[in-house]
C-alpha atoms as a PDB file:
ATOM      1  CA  UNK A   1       0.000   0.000   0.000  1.00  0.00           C
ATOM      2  CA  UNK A   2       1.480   3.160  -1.130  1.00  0.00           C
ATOM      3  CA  UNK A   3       1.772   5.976   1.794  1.00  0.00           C
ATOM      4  CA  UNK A   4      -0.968   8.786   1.605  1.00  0.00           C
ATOM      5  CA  UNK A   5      -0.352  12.718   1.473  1.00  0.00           C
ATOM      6  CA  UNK A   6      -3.194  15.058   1.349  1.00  0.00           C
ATOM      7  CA  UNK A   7      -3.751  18.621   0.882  1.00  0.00           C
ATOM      8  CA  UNK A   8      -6.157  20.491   2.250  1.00  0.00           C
ATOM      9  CA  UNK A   9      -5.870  24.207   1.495  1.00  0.00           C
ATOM     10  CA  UNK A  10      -8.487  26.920   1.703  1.00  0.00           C
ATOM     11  CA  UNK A  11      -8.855  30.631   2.469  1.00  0.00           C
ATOM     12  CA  UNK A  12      -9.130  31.703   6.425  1.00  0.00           C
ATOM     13  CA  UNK A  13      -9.219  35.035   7.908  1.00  0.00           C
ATOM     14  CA  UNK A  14      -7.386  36.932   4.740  1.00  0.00           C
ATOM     15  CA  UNK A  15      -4.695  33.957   4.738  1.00  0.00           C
ATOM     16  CA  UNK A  16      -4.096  31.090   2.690  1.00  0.00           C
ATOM     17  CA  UNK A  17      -3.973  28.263   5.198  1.00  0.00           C
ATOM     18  CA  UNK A  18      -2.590  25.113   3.382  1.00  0.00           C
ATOM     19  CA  UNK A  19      -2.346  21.697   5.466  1.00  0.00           C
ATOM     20  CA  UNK A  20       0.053  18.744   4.490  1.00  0.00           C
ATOM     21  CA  UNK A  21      -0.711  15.747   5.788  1.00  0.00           C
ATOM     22  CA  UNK A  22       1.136  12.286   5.425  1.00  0.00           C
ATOM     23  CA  UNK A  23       4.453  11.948   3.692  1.00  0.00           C
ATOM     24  CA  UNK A  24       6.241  14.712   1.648  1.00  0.00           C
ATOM     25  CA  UNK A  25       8.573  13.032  -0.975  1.00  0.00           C
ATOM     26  CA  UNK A  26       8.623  12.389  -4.358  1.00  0.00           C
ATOM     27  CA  UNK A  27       5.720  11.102  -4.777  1.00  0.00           C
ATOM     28  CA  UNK A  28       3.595  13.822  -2.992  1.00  0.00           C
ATOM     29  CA  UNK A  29       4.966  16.621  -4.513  1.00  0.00           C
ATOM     30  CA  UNK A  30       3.087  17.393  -7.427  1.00  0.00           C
ATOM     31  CA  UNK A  31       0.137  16.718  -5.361  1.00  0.00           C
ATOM     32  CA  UNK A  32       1.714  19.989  -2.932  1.00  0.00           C
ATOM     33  CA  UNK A  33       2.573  21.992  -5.847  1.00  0.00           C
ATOM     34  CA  UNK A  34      -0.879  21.214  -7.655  1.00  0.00           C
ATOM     35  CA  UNK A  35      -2.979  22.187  -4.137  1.00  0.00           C
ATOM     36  CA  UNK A  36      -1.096  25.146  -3.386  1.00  0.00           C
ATOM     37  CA  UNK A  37      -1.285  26.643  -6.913  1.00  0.00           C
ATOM     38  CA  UNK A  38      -5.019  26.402  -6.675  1.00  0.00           C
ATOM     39  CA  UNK A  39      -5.516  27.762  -3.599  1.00  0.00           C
ATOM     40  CA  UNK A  40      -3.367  31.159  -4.771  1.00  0.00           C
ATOM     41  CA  UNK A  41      -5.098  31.086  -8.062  1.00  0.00           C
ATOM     42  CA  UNK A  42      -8.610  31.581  -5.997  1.00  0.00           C
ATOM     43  CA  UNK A  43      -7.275  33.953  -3.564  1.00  0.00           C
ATOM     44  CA  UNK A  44      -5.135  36.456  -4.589  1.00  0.00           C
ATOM     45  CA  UNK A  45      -4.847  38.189  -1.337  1.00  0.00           C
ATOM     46  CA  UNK A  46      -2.964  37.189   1.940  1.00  0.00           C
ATOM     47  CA  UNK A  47       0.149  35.669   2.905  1.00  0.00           C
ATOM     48  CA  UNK A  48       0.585  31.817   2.472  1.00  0.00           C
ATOM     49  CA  UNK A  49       0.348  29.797   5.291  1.00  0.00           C
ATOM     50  CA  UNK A  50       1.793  26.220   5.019  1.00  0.00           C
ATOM     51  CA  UNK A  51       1.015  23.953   8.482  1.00  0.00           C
ATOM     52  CA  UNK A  52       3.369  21.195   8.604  1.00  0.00           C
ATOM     53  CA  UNK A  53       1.513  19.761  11.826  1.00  0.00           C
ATOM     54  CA  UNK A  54       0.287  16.341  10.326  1.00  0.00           C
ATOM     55  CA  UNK A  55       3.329  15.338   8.504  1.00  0.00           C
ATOM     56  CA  UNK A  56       4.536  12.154   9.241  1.00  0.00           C
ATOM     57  CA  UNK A  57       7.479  12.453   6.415  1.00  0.00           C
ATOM     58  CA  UNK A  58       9.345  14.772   4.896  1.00  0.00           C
ATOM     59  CA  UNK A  59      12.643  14.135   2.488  1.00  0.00           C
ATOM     60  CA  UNK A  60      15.093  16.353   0.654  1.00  0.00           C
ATOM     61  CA  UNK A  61      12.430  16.846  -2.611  1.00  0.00           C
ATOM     62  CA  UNK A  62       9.508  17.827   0.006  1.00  0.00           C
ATOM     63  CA  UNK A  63      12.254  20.696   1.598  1.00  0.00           C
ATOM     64  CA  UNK A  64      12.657  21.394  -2.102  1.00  0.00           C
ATOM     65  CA  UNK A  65       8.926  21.553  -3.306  1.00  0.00           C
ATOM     66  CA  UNK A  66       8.762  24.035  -0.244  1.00  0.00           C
ATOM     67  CA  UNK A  67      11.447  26.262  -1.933  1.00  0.00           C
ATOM     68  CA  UNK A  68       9.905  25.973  -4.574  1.00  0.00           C
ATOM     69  CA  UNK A  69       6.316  26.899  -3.153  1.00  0.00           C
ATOM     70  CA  UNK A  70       7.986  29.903  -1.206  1.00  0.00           C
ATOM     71  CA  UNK A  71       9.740  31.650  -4.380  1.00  0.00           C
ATOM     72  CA  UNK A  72       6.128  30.906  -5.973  1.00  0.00           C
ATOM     73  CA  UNK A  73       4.165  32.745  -2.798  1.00  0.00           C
ATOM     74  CA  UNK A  74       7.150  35.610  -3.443  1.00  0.00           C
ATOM     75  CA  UNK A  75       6.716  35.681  -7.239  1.00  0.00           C
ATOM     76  CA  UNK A  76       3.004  36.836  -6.588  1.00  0.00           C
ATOM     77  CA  UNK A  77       4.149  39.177  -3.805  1.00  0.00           C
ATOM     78  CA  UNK A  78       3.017  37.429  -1.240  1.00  0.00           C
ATOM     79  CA  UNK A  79       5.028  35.704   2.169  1.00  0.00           C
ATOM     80  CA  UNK A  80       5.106  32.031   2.772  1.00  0.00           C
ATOM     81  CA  UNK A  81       5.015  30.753   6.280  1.00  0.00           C
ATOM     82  CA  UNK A  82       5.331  27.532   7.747  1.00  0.00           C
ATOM     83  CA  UNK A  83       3.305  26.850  10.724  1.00  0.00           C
ATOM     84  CA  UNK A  84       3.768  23.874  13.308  1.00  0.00           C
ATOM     85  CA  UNK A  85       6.604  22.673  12.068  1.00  0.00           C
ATOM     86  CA  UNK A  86       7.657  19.323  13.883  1.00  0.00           C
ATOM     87  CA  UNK A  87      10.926  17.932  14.962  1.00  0.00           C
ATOM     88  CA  UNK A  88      11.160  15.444  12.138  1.00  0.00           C
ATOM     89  CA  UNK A  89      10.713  18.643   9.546  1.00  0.00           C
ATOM     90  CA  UNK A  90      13.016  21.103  11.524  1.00  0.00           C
ATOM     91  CA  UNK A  91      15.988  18.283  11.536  1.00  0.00           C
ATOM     92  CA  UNK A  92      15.367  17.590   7.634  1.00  0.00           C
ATOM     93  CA  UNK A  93      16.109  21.631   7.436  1.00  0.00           C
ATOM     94  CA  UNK A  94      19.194  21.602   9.530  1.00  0.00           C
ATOM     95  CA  UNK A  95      20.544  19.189   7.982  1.00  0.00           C
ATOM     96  CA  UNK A  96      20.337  20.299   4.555  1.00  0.00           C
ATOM     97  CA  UNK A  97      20.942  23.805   5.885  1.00  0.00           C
ATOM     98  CA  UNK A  98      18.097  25.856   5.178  1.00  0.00           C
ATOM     99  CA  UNK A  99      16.431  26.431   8.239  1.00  0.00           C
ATOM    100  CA  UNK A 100      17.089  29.704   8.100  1.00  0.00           C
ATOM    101  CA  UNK A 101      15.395  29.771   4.477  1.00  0.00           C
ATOM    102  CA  UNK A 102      12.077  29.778   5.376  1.00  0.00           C
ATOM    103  CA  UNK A 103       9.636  32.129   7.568  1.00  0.00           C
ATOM    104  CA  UNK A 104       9.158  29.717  10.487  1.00  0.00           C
ATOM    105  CA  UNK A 105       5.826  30.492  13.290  1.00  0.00           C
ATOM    106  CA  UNK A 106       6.607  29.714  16.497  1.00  0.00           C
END
């Protein structure tokens, strides 16, 4: 059985709340990409908000598809934050050294 990622991503409050849930890798990220280019598309307005909370798995090529969502959000002059970012997430991003890349909620 093949792991599951969802997106569920939606407008709330003026932001752009996007939730990733499952595994971010290879095989999720076109799903991401796809769900969060929707979401902007339909709301032009508000900074991005990206909560990490019910990951279970993230890998080199999610931290990448979240560069890559981020210079999107900037493109379109808009931030990107991540919210609820878990310990499994923040040691992916020290270890590959961007944890200072990204606009982090505490």
């Amino acid at each position: 059985m093949e792991p599951v990622f969802e997106v569920d991503a939606g407008a709330v409050n003026g932001e752009v709340l996007v939730r990733f849930v499952g595994e971010l890798d290879i095989a999720a990220i076109g799903d991401a990409h796809d769900g969060v280019v929707g979401v902007l598309d339909q709301n032009p307005n508000g900074p991005l908000i990206v909560d990490l909370e019910g990951l279970t798995f993230c890998d080199s090529s999610g931290i990448r598809e979240l560069l890559v969502l981020q210079r999107l959000a900037n493109a379109r002059g808009r931030e990107m934050v991540l919210r609820h970012v878990l310990p499994n997430v923040t040691r992916v991003l020290e270890v590959v050294g961007l944890s200072d890349a990204f606009t982090i909620e505490e």
